[in-house]
N, C-alpha and C. Protein backbone atom coordinates (compact mmCIF):
# COMPACT_ATOMS: atom_id res chain seq x y z
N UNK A 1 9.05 15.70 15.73
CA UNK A 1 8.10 16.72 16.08
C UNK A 1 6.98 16.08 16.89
N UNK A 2 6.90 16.46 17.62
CA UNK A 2 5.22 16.29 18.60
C UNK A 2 4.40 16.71 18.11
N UNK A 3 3.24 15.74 18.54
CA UNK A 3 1.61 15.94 17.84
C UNK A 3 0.84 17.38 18.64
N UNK A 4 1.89 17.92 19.42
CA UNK A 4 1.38 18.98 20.15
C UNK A 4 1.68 20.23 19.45
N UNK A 5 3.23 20.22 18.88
CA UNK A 5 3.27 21.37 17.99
C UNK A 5 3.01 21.14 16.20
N UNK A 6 2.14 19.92 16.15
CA UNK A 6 2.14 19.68 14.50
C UNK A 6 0.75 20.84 14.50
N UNK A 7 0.54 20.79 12.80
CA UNK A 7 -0.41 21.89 12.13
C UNK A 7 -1.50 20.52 12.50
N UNK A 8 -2.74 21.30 12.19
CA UNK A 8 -4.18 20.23 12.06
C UNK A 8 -4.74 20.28 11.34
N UNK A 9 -5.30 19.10 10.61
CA UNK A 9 -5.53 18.28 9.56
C UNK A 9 -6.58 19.66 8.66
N UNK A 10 -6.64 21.12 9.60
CA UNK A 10 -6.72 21.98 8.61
C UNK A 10 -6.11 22.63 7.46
N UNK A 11 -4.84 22.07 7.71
CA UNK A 11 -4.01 22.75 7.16
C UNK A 11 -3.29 21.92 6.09
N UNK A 12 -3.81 20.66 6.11
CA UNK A 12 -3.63 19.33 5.51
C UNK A 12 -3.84 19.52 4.16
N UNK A 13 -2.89 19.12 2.97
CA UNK A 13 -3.47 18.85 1.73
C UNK A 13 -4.28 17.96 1.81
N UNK A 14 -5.17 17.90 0.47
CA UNK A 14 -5.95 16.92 -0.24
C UNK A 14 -5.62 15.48 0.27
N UNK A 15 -4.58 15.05 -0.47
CA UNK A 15 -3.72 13.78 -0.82
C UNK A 15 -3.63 13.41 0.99
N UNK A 16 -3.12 14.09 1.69
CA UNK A 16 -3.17 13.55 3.09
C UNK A 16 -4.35 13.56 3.91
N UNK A 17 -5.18 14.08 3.85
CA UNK A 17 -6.67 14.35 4.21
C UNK A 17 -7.50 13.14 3.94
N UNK A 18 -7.37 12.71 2.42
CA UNK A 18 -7.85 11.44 1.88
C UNK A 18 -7.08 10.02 2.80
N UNK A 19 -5.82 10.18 2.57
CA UNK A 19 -5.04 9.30 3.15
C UNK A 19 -5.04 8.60 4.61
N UNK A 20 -5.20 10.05 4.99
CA UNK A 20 -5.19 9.49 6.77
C UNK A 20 -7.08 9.13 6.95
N UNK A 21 -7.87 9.43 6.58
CA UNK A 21 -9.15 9.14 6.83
C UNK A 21 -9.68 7.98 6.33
N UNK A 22 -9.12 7.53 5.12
CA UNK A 22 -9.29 6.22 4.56
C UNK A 22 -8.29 5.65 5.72
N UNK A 23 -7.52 5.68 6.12
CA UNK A 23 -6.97 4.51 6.84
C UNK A 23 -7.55 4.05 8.52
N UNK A 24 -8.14 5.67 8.95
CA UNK A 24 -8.72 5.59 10.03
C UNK A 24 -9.89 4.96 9.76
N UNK A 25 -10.82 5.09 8.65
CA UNK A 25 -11.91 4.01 8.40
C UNK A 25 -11.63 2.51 8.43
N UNK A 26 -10.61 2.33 7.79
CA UNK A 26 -10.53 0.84 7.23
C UNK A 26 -10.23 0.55 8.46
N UNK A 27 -8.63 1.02 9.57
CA UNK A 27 -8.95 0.37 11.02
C UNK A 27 -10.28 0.33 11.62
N UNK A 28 -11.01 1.32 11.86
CA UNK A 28 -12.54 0.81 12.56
C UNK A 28 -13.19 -0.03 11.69
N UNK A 29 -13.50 0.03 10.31
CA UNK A 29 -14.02 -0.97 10.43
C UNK A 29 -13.25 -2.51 10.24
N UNK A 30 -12.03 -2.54 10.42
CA UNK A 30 -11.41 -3.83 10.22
C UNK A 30 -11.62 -4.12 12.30
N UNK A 31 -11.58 -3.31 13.02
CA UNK A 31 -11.85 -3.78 14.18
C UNK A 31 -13.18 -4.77 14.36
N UNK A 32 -13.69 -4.69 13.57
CA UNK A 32 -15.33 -4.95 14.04
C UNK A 32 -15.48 -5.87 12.86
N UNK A 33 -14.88 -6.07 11.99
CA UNK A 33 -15.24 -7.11 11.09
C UNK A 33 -14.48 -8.73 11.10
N UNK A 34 -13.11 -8.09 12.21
CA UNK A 34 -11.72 -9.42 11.45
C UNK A 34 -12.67 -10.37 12.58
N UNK A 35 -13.52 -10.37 13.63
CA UNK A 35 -14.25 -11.77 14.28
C UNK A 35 -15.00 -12.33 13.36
N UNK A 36 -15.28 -11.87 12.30
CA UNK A 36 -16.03 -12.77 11.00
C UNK A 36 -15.16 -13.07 10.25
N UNK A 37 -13.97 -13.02 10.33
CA UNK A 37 -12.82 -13.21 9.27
C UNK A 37 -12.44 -12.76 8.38
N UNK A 38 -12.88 -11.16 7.88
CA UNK A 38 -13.32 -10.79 7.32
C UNK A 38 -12.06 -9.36 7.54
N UNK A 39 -11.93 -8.29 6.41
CA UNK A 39 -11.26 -7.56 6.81
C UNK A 39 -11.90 -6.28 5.85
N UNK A 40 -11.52 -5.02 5.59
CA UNK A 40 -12.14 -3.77 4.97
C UNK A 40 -11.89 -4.46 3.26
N UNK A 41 -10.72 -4.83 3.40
CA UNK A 41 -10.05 -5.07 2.32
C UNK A 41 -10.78 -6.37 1.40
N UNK A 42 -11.35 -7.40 2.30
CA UNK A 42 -11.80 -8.50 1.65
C UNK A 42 -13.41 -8.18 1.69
N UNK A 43 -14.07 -7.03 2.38
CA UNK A 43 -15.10 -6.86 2.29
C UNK A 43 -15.92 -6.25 1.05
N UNK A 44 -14.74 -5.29 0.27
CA UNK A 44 -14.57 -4.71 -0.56
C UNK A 44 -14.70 -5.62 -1.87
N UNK A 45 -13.99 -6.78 -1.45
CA UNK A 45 -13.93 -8.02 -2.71
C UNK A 45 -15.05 -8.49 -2.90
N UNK A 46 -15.52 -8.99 -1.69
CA UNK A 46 -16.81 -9.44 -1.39
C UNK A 46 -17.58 -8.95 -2.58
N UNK A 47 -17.66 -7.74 -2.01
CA UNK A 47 -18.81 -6.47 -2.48
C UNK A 47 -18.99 -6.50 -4.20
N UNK A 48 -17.61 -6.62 -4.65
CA UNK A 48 -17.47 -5.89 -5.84
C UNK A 48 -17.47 -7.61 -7.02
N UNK A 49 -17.71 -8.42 -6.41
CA UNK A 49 -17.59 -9.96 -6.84
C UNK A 49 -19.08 -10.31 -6.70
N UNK A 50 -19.95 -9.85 -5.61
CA UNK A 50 -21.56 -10.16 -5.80
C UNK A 50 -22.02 -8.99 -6.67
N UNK A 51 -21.50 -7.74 -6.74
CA UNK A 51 -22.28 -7.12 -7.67
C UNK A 51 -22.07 -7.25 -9.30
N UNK A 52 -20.62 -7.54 -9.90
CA UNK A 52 -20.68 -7.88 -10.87
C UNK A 52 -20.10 -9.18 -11.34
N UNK A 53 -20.90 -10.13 -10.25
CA UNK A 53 -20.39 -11.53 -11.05
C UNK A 53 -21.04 -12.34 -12.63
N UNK A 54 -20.53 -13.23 -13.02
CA UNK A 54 -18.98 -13.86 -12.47
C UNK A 54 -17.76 -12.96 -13.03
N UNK A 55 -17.11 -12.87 -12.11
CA UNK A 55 -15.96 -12.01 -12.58
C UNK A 55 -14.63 -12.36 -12.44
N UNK A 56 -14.00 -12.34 -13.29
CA UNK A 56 -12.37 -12.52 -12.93
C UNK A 56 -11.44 -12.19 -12.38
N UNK A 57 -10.31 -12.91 -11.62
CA UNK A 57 -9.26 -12.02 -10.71
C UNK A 57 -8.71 -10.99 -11.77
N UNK A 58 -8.21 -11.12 -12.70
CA UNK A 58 -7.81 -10.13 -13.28
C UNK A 58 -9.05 -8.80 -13.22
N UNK A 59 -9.87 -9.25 -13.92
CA UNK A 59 -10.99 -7.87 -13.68
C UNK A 59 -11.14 -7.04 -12.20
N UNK A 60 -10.90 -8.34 -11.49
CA UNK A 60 -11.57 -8.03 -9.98
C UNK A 60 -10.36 -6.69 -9.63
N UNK A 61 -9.19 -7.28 -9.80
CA UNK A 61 -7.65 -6.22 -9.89
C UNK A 61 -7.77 -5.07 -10.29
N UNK A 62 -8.14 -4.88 -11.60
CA UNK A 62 -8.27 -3.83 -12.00
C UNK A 62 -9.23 -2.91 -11.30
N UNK A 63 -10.78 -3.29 -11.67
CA UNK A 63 -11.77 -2.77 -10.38
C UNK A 63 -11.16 -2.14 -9.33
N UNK A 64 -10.52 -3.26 -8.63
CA UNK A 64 -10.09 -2.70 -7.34
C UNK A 64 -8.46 -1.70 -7.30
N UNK A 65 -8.07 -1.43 -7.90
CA UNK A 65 -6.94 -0.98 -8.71
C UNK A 65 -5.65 -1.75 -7.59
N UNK A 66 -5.43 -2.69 -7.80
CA UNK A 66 -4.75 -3.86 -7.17
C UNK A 66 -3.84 -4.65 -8.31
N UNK A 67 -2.53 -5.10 -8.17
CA UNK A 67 -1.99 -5.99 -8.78
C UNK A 67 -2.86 -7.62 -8.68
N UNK A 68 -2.56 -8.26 -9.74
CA UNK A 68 -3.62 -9.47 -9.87
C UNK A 68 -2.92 -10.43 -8.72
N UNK A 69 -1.67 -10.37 -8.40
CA UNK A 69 -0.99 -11.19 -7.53
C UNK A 69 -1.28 -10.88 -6.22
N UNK A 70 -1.71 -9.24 -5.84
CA UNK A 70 -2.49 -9.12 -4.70
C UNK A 70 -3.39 -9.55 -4.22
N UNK A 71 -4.36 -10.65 -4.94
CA UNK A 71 -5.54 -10.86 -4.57
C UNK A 71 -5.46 -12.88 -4.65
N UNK A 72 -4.25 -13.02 -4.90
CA UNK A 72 -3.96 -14.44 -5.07
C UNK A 72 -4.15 -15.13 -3.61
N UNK A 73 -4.01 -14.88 -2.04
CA UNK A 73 -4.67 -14.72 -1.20
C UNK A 73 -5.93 -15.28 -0.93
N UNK A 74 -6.88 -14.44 -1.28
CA UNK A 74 -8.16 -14.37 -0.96
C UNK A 74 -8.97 -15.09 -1.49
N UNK A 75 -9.23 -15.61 -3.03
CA UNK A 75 -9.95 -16.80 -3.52
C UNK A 75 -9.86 -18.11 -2.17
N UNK A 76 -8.75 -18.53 -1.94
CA UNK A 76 -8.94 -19.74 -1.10
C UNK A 76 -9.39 -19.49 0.49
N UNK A 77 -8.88 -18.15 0.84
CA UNK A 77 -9.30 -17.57 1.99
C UNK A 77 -11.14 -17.99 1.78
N UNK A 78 -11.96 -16.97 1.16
CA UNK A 78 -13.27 -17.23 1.21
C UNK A 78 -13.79 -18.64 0.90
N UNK A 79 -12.94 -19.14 -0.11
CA UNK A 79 -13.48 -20.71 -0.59
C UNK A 79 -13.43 -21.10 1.16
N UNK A 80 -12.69 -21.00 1.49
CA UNK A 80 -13.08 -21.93 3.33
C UNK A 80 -14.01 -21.26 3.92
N UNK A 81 -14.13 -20.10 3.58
CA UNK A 81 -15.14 -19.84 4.42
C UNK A 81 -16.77 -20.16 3.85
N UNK A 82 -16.86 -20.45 2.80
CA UNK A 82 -18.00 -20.80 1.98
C UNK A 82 -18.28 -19.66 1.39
N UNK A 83 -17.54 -19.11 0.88
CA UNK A 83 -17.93 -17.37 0.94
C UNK A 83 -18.73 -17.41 -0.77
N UNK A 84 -17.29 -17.90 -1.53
CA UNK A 84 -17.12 -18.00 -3.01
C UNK A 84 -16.89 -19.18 -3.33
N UNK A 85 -17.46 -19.14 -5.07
CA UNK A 85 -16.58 -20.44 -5.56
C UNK A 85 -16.27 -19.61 -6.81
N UNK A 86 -15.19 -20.78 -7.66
CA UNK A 86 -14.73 -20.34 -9.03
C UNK A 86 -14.51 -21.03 -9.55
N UNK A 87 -14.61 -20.96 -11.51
CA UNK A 87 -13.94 -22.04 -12.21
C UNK A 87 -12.94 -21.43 -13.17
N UNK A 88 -12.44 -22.27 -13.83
CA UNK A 88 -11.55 -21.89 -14.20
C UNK A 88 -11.86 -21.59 -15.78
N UNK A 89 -12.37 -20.15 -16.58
CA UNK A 89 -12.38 -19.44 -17.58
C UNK A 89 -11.55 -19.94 -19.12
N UNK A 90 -11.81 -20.12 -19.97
CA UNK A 90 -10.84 -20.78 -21.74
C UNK A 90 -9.77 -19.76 -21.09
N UNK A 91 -9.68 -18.55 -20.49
CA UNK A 91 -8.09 -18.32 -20.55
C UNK A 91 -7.60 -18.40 -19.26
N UNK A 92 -8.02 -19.38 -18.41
CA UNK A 92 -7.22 -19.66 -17.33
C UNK A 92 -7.14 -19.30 -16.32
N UNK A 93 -8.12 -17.77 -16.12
CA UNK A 93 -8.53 -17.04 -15.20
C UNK A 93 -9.79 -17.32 -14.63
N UNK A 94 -9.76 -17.56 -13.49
CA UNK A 94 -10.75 -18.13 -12.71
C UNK A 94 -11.81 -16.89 -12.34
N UNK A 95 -13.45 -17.71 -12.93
CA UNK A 95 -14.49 -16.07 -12.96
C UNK A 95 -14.98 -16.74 -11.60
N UNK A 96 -15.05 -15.76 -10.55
CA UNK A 96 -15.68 -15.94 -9.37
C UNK A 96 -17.11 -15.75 -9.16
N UNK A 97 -17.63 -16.62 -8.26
CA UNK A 97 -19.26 -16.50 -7.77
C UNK A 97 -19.41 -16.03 -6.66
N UNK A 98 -20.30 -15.02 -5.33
CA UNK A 98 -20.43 -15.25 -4.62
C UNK A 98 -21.40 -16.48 -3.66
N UNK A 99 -21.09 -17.10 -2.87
CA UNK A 99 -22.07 -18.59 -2.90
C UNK A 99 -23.23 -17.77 -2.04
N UNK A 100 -24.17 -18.80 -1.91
CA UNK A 100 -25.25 -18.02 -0.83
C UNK A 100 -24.85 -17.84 0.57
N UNK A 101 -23.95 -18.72 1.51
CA UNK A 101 -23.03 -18.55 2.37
C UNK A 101 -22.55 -17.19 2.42
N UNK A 102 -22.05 -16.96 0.96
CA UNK A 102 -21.42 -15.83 1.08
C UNK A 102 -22.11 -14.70 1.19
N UNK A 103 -23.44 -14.91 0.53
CA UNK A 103 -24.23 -13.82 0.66
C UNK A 103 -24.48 -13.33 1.97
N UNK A 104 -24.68 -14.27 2.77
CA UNK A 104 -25.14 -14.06 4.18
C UNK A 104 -24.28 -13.41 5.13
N UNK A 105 -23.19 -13.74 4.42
CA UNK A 105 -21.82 -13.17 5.33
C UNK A 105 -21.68 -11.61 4.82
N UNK A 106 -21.57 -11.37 3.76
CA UNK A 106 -21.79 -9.77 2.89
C UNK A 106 -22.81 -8.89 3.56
N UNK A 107 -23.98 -9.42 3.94
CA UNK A 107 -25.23 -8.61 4.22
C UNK A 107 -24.95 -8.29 5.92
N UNK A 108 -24.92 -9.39 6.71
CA UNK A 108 -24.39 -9.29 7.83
C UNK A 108 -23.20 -7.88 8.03
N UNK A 109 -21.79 -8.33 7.32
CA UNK A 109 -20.91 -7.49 6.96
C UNK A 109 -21.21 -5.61 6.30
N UNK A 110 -22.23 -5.26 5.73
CA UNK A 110 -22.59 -4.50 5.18
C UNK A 110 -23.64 -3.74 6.15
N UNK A 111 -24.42 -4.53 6.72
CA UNK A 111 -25.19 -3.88 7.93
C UNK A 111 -24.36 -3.58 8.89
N UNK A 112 -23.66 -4.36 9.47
CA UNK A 112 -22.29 -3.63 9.75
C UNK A 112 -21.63 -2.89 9.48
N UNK A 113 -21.21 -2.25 8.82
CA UNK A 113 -20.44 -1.07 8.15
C UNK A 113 -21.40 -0.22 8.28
N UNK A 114 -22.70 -0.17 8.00
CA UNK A 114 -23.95 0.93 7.76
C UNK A 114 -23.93 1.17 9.13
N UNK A 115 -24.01 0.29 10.04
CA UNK A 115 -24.10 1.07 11.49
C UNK A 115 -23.00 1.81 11.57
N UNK A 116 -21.88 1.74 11.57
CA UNK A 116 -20.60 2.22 11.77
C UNK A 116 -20.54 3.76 11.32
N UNK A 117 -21.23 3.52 9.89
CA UNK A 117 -21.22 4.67 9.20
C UNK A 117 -22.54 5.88 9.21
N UNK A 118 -23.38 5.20 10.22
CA UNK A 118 -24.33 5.80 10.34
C UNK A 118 -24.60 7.50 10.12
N UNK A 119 -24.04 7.62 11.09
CA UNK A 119 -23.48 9.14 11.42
C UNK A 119 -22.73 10.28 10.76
N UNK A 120 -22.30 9.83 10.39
CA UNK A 120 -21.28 10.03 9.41
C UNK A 120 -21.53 10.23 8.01
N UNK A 121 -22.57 9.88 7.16
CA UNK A 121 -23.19 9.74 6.20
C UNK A 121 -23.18 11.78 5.45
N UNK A 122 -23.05 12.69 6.17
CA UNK A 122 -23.08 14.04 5.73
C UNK A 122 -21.73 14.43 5.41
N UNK A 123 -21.01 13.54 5.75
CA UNK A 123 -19.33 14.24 5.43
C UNK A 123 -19.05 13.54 3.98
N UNK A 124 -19.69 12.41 3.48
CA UNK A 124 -19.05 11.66 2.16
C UNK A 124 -19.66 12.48 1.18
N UNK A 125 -20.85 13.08 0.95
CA UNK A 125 -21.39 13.94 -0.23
C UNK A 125 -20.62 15.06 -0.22
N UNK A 126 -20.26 15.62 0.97
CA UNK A 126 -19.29 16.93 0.30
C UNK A 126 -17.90 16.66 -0.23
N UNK A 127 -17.57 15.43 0.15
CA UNK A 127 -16.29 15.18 -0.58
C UNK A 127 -15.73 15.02 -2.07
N UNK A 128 -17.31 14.05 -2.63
CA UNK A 128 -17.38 13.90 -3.97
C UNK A 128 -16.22 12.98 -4.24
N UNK A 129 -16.17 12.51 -3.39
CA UNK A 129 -14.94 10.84 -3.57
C UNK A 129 -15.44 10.14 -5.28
N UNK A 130 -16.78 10.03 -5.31
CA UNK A 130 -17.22 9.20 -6.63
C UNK A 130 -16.40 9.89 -7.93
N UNK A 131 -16.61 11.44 -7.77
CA UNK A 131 -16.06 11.97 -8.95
C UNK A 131 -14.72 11.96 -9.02
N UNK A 132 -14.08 11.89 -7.70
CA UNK A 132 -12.25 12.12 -7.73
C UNK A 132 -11.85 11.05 -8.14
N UNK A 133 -12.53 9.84 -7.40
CA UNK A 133 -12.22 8.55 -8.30
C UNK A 133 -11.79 8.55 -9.33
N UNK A 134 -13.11 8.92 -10.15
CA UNK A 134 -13.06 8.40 -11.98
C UNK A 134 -11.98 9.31 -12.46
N UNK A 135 -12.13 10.73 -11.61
CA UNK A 135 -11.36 11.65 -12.75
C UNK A 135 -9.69 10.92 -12.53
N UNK A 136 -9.33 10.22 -11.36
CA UNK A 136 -7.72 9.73 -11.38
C UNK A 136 -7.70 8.49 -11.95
N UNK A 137 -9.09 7.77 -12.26
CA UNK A 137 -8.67 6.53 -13.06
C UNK A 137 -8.52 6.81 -14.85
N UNK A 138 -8.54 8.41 -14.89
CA UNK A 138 -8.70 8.74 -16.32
C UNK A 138 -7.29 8.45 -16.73
């Protein structure tokens, strides 16, 4: 089918509405972030590792609703970049820090995204994403 005779994204369920717009975000902002090395996906880690550190990959997984092997990756990714450090927890799970490096890279990264999202800022309150969240992590 051609994008000429498809329906428009009025006519779109929920589930695809969410879907295709989260992905059109994460490409823009993964355009503008991967020259810092950086991607939507690891920005997110970033984010959620300076606000409630020290925290564990396992925790960090869950948080992020991610398999723990998904994120096996990214600890050494940021360790080069100076981003993070970690030690290793009595059960083996390594609780992560963000370093001050890293901080600098987050804030940079985050003012970034805020420009991006500048505009845009009136379409996320009517969505109520915060509440759909919790109610599907019930």
């Amino acid at each position: 089918m051609s994008l000429a005779h498809s329906t428009g994204p009025e006519s779109w369920p929920t589930h695809r509405l969410l879907s295709i717009a989260a992905r059109l975000d994460e490409l823009r902002i993964n355009r503008n972030l991967t020259h810092r090395g950086l991607t939507k996906g690891s920005l997110d880690l970033l984010e959620s590792v300076a606000e409630l550190e020290p925290l564990t990959v396992s925790d960090l997984a869950t948080l992020l609703c991610v398999r723990k092997q998904s994120l096996g990756r990214w600890p050494a990714a940021f360790r080069d970049l100076g981003s993070w450090a970690g030690n290793a927890a009595a059960t083996g799970d390594i609780r992560t820090r963000v370093t001050h490096q890293g901080r600098k890279v987050l804030t940079t990264a985050e003012a970034l995204v805020q420009r991006l999202t500048q505009n845009k800022s009136d379409i996320e309150p009517a969505l109520h994403l915060e509440r759909y969240i919790r109610d599907l992590r019930m």
